[in-house]
N, C-alpha and C. Protein backbone atom coordinates (compact mmCIF):
# COMPACT_ATOMS: atom_id res chain seq x y z
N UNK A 1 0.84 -1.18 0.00
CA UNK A 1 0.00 0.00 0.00
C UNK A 1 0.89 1.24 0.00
N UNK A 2 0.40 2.31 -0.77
CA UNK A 2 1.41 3.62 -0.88
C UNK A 2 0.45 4.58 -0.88
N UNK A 3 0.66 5.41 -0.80
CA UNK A 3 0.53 6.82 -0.33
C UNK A 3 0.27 8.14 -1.75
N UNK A 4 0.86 7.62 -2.87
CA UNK A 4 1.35 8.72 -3.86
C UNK A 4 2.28 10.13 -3.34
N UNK A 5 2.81 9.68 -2.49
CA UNK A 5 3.68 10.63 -2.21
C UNK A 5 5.23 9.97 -2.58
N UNK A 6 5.81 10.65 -3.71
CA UNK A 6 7.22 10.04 -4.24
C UNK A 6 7.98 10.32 -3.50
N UNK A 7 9.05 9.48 -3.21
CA UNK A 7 10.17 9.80 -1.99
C UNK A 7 11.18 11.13 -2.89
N UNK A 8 11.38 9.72 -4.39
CA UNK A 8 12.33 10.85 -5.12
C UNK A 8 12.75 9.77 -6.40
N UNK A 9 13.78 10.62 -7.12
CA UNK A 9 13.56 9.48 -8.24
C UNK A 9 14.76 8.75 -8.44
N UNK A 10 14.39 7.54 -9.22
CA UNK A 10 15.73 6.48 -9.03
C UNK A 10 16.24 6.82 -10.50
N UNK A 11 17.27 6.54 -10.81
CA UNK A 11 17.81 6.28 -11.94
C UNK A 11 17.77 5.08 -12.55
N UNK A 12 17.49 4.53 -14.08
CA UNK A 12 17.63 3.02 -14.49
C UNK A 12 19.25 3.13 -14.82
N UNK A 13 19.93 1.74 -14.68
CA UNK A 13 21.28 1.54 -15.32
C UNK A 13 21.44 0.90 -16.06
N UNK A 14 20.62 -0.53 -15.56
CA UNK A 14 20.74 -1.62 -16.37
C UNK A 14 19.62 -2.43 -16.78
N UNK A 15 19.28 -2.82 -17.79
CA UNK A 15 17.76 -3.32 -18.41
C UNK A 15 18.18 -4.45 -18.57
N UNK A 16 18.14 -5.53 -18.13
CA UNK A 16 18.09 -7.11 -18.92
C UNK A 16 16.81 -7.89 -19.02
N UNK A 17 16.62 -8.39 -20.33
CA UNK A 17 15.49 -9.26 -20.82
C UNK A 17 15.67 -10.82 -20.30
N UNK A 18 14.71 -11.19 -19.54
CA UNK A 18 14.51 -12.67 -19.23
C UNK A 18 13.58 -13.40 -19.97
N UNK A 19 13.48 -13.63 -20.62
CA UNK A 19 12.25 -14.18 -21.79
C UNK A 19 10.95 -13.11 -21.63
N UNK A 20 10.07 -13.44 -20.79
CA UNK A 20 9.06 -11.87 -21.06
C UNK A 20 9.26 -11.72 -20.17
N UNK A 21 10.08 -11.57 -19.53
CA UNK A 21 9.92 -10.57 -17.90
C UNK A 21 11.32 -9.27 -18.52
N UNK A 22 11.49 -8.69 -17.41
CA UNK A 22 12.20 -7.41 -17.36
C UNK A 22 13.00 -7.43 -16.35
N UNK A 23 14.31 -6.92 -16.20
CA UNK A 23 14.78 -6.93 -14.70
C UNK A 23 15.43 -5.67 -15.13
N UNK A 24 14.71 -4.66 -13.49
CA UNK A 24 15.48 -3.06 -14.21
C UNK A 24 16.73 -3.15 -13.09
N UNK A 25 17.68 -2.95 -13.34
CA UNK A 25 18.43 -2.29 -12.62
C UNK A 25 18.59 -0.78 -12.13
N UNK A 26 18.40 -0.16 -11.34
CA UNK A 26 18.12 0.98 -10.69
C UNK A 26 18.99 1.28 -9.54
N UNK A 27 19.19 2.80 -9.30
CA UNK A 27 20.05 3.66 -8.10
C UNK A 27 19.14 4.35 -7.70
N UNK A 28 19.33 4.74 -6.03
CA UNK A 28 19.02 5.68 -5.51
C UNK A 28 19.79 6.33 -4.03
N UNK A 29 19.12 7.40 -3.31
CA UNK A 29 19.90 7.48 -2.37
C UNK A 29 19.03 6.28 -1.06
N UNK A 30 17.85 5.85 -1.38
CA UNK A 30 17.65 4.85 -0.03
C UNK A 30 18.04 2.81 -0.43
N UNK A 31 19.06 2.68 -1.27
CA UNK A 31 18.96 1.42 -1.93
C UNK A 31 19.40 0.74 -0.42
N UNK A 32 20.04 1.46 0.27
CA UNK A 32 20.92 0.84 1.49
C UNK A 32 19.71 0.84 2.38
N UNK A 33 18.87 1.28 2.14
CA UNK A 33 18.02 0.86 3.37
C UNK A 33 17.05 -0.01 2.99
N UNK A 34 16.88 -0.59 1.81
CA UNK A 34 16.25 -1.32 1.56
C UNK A 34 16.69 -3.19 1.74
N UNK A 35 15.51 -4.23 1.45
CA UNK A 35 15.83 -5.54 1.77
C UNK A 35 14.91 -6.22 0.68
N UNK A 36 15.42 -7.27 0.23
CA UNK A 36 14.92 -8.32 -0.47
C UNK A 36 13.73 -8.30 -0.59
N UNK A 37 12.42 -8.20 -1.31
CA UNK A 37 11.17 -8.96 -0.91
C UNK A 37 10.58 -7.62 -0.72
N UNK A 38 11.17 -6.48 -0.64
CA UNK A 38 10.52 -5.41 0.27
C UNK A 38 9.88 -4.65 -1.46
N UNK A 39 8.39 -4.33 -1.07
CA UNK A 39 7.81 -3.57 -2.11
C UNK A 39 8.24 -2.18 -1.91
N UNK A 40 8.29 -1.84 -3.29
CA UNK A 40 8.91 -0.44 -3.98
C UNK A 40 8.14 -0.14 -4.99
N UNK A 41 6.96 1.12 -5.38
CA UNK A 41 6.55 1.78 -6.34
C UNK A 41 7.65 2.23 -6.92
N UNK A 42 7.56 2.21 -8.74
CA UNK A 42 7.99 2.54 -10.02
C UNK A 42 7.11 2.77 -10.81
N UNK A 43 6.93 4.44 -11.13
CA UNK A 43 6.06 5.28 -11.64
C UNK A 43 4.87 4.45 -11.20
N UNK A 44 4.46 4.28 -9.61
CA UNK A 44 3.11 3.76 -9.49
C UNK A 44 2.65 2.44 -9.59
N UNK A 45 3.83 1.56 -9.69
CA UNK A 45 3.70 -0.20 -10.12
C UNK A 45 4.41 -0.74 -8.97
N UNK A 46 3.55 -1.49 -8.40
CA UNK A 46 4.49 -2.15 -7.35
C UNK A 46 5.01 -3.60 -7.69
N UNK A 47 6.95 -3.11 -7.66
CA UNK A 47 7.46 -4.16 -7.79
C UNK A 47 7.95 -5.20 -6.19
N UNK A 48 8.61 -5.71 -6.58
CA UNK A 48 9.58 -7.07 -5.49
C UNK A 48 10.70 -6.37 -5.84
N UNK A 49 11.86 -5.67 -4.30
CA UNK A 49 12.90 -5.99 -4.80
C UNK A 49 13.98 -7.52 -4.65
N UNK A 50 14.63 -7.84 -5.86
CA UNK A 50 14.80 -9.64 -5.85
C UNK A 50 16.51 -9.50 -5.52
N UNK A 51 16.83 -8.07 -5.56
CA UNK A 51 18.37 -8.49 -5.21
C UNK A 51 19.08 -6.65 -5.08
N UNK A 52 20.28 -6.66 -4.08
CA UNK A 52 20.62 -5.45 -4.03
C UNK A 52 22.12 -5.80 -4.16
N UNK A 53 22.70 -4.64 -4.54
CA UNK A 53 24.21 -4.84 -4.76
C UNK A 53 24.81 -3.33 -4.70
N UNK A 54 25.26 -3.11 -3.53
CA UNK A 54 25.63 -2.02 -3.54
C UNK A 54 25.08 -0.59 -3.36
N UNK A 55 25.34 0.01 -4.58
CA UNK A 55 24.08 1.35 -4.70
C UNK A 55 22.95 0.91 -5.46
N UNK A 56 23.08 -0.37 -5.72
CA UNK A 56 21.83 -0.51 -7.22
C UNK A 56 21.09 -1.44 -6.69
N UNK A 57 20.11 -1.81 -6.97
CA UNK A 57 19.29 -2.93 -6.46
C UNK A 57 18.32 -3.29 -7.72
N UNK A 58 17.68 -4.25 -7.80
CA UNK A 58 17.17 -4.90 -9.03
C UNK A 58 15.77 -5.55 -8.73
N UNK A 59 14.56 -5.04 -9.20
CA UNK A 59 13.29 -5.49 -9.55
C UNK A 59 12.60 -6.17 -10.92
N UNK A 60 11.98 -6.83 -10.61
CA UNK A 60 11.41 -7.75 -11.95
C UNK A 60 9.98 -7.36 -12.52
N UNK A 61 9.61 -6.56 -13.73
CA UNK A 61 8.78 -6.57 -14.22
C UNK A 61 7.99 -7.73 -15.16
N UNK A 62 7.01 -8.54 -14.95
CA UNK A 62 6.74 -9.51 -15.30
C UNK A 62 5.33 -9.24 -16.92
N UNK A 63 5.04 -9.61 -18.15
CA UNK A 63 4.66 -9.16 -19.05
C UNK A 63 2.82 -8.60 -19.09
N UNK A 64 2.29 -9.23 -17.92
CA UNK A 64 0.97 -8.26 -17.81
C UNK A 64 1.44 -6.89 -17.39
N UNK A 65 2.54 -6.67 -16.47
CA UNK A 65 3.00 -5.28 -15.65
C UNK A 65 3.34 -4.87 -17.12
N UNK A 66 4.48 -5.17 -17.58
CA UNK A 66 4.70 -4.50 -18.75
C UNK A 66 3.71 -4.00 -20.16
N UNK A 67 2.65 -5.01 -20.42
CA UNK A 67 1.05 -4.83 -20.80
C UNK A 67 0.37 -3.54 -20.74
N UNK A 68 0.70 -3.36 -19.49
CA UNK A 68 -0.06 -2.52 -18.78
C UNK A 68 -0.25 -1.53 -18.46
N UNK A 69 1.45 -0.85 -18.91
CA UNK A 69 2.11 -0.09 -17.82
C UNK A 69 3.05 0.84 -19.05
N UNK A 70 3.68 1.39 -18.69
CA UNK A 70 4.65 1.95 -19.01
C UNK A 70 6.38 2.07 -19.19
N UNK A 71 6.27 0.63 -17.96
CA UNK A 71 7.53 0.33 -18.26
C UNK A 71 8.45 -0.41 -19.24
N UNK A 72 8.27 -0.61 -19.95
CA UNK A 72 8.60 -1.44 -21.21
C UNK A 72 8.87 -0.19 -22.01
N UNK A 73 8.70 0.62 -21.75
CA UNK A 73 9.62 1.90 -22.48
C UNK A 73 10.79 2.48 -22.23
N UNK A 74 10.62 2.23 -20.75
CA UNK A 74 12.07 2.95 -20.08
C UNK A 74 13.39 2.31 -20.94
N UNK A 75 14.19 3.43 -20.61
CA UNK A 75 15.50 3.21 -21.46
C UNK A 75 17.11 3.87 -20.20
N UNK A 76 17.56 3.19 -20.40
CA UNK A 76 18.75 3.39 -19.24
C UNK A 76 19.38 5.05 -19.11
N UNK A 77 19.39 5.66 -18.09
CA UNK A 77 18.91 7.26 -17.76
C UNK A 77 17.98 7.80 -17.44
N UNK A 78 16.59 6.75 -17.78
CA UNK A 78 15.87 7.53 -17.20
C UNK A 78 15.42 7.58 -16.12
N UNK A 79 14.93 8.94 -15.43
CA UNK A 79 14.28 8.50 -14.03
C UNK A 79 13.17 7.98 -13.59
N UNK A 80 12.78 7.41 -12.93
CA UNK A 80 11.44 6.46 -12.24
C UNK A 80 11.05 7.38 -11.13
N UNK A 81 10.15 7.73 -10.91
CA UNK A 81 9.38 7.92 -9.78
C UNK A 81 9.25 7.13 -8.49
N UNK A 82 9.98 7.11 -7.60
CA UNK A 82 10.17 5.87 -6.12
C UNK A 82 8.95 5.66 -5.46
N UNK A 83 8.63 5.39 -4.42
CA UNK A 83 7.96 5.45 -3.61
C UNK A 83 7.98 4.05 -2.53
N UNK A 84 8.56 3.76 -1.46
CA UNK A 84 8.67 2.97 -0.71
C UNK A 84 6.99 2.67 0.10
N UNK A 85 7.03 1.26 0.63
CA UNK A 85 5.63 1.05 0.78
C UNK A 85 4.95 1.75 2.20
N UNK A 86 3.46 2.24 2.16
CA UNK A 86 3.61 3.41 3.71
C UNK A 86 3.63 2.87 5.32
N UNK A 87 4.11 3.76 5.83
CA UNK A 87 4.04 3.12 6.98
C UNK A 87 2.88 3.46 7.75
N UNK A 88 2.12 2.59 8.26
CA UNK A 88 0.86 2.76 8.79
C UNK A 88 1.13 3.28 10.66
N UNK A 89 1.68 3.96 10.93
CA UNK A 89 1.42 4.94 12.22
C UNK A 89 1.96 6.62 11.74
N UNK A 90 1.63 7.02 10.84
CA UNK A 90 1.55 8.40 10.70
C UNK A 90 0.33 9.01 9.58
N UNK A 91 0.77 10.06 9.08
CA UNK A 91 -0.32 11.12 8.54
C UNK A 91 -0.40 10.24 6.77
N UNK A 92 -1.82 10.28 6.18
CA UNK A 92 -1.88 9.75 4.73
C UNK A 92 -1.84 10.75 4.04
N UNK A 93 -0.71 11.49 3.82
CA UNK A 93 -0.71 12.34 2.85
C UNK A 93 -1.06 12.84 1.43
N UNK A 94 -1.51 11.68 1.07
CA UNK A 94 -1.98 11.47 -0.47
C UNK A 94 -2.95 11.12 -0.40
N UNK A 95 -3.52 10.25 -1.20
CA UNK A 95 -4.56 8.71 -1.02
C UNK A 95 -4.13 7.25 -0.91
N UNK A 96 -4.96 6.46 -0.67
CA UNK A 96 -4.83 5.22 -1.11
C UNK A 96 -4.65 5.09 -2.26
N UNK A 97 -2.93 4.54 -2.19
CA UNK A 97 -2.79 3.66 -3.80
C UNK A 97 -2.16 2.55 -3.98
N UNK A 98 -2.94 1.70 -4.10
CA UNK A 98 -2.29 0.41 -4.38
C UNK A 98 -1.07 0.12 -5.29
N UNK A 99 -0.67 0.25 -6.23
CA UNK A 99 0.67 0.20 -7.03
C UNK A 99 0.04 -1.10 -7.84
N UNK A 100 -1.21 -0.56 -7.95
CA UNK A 100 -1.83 -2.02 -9.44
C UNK A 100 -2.44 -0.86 -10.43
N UNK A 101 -1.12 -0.38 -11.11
CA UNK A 101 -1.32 0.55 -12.39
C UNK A 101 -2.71 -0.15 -12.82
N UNK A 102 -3.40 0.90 -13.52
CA UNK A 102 -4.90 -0.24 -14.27
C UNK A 102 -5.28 0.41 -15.39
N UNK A 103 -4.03 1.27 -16.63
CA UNK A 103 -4.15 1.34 -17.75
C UNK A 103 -3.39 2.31 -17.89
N UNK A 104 -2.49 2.68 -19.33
CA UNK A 104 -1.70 4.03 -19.31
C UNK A 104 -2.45 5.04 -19.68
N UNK A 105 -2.07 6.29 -19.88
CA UNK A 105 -2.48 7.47 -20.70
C UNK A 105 -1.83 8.45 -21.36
N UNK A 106 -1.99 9.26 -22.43
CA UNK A 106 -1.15 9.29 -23.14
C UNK A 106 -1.37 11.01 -23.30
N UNK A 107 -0.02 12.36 -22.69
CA UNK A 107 0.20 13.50 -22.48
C UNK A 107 -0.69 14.51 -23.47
N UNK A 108 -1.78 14.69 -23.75
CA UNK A 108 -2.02 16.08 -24.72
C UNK A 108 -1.95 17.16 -24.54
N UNK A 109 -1.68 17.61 -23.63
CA UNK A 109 -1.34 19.07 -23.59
C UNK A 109 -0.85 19.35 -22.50
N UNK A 110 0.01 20.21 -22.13
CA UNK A 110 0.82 20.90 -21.01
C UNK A 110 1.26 22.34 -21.39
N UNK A 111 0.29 23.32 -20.22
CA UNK A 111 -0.15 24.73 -20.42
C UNK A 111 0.75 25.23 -19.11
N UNK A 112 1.31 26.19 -19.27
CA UNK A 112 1.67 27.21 -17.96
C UNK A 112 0.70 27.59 -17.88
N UNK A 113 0.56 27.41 -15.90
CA UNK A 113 -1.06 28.08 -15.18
C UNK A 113 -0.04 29.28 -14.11
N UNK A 114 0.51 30.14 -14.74
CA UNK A 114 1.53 31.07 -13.84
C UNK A 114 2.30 30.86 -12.68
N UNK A 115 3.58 29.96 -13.02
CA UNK A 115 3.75 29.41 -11.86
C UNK A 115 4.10 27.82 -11.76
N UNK A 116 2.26 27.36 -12.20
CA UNK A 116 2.40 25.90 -11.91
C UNK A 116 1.84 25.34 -13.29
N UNK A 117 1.92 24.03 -13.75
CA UNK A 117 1.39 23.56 -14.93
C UNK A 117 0.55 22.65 -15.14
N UNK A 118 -0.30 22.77 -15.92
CA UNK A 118 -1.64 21.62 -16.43
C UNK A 118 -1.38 20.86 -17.02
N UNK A 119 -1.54 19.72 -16.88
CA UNK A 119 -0.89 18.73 -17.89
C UNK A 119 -2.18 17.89 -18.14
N UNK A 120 -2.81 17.50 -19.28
CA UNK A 120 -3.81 17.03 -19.81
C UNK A 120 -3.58 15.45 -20.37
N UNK A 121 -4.00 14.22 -19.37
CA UNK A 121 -3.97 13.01 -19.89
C UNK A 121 -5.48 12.55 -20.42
N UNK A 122 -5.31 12.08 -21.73
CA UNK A 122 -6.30 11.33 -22.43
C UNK A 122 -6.10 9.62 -22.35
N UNK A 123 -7.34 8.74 -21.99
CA UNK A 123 -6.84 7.18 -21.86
C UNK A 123 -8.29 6.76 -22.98
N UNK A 124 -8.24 5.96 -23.05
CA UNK A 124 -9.17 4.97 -24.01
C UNK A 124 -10.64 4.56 -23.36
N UNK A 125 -11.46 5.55 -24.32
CA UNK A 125 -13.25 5.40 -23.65
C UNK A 125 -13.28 4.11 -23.55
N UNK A 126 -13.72 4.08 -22.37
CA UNK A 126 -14.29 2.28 -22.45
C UNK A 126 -15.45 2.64 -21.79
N UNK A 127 -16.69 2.49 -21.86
CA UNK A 127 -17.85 2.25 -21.09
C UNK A 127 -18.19 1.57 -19.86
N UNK A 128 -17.86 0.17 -20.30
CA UNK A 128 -17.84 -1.11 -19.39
C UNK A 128 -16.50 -0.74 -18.06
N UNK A 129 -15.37 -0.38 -18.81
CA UNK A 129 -14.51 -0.31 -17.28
C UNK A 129 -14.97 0.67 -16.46
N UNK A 130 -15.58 2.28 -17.08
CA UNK A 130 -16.09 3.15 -16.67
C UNK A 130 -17.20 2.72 -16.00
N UNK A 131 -17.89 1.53 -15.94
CA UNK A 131 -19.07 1.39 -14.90
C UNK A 131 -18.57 0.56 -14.05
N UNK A 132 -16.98 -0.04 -14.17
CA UNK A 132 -16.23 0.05 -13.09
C UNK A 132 -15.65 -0.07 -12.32
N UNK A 133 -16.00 1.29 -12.16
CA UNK A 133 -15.32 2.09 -11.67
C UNK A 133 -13.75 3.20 -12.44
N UNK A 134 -13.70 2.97 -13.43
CA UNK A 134 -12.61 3.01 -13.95
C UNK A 134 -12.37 4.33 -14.67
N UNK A 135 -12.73 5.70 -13.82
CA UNK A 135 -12.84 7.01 -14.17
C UNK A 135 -12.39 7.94 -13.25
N UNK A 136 -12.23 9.39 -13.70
CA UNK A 136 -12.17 10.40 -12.56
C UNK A 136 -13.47 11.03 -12.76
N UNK A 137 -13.48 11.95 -11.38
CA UNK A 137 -13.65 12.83 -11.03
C UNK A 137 -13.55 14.10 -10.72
N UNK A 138 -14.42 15.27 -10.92
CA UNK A 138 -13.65 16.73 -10.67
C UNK A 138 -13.45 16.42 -8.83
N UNK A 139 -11.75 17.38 -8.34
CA UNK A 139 -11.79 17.29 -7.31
C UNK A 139 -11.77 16.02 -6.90
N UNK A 140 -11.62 14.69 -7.46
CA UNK A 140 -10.65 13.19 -6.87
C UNK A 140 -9.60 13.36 -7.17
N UNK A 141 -9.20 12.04 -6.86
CA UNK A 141 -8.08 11.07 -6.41
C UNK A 141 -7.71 10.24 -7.88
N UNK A 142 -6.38 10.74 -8.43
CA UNK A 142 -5.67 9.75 -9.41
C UNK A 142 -4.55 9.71 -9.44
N UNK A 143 -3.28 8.66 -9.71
CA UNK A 143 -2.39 8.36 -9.57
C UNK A 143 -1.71 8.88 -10.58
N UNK A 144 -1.00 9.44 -11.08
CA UNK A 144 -0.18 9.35 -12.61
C UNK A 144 1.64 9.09 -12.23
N UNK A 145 2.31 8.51 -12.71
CA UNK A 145 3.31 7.79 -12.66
C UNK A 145 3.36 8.05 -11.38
N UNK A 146 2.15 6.80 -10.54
CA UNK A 146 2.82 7.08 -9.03
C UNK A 146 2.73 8.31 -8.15
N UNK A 147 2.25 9.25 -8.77
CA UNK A 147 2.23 10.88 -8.07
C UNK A 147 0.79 10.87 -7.50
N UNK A 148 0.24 10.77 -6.28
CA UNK A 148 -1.16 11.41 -5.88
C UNK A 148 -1.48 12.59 -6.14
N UNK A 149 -2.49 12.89 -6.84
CA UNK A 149 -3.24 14.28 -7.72
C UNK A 149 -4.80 14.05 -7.60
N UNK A 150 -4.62 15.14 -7.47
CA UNK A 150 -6.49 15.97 -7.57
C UNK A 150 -7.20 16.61 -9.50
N UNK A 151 -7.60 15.82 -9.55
CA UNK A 151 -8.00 16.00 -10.61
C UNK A 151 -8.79 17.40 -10.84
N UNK A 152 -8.80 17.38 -11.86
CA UNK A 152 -9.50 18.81 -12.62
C UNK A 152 -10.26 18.79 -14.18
N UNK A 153 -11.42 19.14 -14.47
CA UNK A 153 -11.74 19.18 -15.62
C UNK A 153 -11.86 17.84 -15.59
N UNK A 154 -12.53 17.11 -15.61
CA UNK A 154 -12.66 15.47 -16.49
C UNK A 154 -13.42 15.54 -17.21
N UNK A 155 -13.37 14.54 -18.10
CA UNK A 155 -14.30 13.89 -19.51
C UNK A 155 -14.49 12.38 -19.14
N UNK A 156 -14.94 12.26 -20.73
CA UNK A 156 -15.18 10.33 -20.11
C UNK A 156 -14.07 9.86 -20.31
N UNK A 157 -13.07 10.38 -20.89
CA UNK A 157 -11.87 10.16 -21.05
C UNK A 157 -10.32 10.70 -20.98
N UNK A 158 -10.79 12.24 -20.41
CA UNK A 158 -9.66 12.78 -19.90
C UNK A 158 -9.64 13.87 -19.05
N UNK A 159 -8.55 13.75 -18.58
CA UNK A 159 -8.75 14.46 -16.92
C UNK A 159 -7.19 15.88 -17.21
N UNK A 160 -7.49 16.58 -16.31
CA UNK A 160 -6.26 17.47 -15.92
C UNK A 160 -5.50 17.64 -14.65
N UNK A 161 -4.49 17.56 -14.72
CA UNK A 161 -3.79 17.66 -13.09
C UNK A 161 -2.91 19.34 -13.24
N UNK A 162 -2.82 19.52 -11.70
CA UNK A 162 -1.83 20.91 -11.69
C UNK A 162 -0.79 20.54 -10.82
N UNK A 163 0.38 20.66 -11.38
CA UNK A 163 1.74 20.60 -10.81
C UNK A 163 2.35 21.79 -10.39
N UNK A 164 2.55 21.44 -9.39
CA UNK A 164 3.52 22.61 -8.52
C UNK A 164 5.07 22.56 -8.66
N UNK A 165 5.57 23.44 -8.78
CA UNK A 165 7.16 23.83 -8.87
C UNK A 165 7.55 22.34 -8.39
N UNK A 166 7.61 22.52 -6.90
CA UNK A 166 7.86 21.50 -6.37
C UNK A 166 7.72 19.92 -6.97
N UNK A 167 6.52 19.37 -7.28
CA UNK A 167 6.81 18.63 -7.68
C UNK A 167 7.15 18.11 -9.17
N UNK A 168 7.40 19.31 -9.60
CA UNK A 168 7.98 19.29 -10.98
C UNK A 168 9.38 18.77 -10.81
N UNK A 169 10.15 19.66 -10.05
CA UNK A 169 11.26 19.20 -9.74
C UNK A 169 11.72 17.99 -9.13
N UNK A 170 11.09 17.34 -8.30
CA UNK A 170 11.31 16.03 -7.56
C UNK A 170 10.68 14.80 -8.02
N UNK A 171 10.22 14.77 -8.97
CA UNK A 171 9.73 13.84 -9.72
C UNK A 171 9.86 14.08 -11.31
N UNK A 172 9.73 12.95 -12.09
CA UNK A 172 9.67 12.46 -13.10
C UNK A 172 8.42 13.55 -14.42
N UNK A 173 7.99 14.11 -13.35
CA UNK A 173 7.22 15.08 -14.50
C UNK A 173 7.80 16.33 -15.41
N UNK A 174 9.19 16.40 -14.87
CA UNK A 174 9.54 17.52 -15.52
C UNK A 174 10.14 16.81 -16.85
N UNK A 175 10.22 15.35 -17.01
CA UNK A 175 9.91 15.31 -18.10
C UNK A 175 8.92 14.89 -19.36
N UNK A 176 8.35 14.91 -18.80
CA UNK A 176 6.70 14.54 -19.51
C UNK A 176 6.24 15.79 -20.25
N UNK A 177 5.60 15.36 -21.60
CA UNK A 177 5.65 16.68 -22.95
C UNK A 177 4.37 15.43 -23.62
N UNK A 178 3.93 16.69 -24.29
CA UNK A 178 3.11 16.05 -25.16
C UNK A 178 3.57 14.84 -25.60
N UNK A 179 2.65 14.28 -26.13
CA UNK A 179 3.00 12.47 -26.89
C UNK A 179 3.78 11.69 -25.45
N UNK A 180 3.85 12.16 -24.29
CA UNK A 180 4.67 10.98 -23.40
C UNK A 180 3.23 10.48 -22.78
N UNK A 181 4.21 8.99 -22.51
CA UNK A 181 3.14 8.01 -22.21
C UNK A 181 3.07 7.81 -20.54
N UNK A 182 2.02 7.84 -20.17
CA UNK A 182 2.13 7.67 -18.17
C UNK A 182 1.35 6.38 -17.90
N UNK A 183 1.25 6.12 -16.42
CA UNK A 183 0.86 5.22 -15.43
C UNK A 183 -0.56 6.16 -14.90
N UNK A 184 -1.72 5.22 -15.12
CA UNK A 184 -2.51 5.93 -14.50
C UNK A 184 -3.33 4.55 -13.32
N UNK A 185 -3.74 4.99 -12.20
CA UNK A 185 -4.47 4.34 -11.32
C UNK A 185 -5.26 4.92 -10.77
N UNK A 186 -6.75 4.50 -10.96
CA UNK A 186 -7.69 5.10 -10.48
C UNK A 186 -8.03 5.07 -9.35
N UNK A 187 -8.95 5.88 -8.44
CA UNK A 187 -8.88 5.66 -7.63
C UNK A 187 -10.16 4.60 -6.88
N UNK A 188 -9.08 3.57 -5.59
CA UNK A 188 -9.21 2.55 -5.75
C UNK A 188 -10.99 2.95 -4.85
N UNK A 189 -11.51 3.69 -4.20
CA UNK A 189 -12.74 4.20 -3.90
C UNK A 189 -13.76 3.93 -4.61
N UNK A 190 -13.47 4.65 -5.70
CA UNK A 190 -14.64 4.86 -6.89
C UNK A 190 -14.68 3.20 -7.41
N UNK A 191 -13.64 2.64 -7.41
CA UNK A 191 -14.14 0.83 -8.27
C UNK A 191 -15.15 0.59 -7.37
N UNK A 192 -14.71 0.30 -5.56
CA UNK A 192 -15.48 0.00 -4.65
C UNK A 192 -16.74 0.51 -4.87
N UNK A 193 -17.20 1.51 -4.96
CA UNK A 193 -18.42 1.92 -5.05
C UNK A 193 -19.58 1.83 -6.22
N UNK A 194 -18.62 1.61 -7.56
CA UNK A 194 -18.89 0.78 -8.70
C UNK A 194 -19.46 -0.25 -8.64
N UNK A 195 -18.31 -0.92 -8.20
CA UNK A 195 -19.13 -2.94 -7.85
C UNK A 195 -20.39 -2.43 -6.70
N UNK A 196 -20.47 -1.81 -5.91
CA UNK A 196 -21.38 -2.05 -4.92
C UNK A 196 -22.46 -1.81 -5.63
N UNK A 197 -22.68 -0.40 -6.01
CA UNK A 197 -23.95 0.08 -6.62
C UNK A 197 -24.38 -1.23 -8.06
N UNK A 198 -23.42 -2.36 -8.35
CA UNK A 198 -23.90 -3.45 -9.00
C UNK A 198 -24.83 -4.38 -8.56
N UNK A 199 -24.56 -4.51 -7.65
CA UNK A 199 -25.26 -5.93 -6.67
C UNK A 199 -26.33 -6.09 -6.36
């Protein structure tokens, strides 16, 4: 369980292919505090880490994650979005987010709002996932690579977020531009209330 609050971002080093799985190799400044087995969000996907060595430590993306997700793009340099799993005796700073990405979306527009910026993700109308649960809301809860955001403006298919200086800089959004592809997770509330109002 995570929070959407990014610690900070890792670097990839090393990419190796295992038949369809993925193994990223990655740096950061908390690799030393980490342990085997211990879950770690990447842009919002929760992996296993399966081995550490040093400054680098190594997670396995398996081919529904990659399906799914966004990682099967990354290319060695780029940064990932962290997020270690939360600890349950303090403040939830974000929302509830599970780290079960549940479709990408793809950048159309990014506006200076004086200051801070709009960045406009479009994902694929579906009806059926949309009943659910599988939508925003003005004023909810959505994940984008891992980042907890308050949505703005929605459609049936696309929403707006506003980024602050801040987290422009400490995350992975400062490089995201039109045509880039993200991690989106809805929020996990609205499914719940989806299935219920089914029954």
């Amino acid at each position: 369980m995570f929070s959407g609050i990014i610690e900070e971002f890792a670097t990839v080093v090393d990419i190796r292919h295992d038949r369809e799985n993925i193994d990223f190799t990655l740096t950061c400044s908390f690799t030393s505090e980490l342990r085997i087995d211990q879950s770690v969000a990447h842009n919002g996907v929760c992996l296993t880490v399966v081995s550490i060595d040093g400054t680098n430590y190594v997670v396995t993306a398996m081919k529904e994650t990659l399906d799914r997700t966004n990682l099967g793009q990354l290319r060695i340099g780029d940064k990932v979005n962290v997020e270690r799993s939360m600890l349950m005796n303090g403040r939830l700073d974000g929302h509830i987010v599970q780290g079960h990405v549940d479709q990408t979306a793809l950048c159309i527009a990014k506006d200076d709002a004086d200051g801070s910026t709009y960045f406009t993700f479009e994902y694929p109308e579906n009806r059926e996932m949309a009943r659910k649960g599988y939508f925003t809301v003005d004023k909810g809860s959505v994940t984008v690579n891992g980042v907890s955001l308050t949505v703005c403006n929605p459609t049936q298919n696309t929403f707006q977020v506003a980024i602050i200086p801040y987290t422009m800089e400490h995350t992975n959004f400062q490089d995201i531009e039109v045509g880039t592809r993200v991690n989106i997770e809805f929020d996990i509330l609205g499914k719940y209330i989806a299935r219920l109002s089914q029954l």
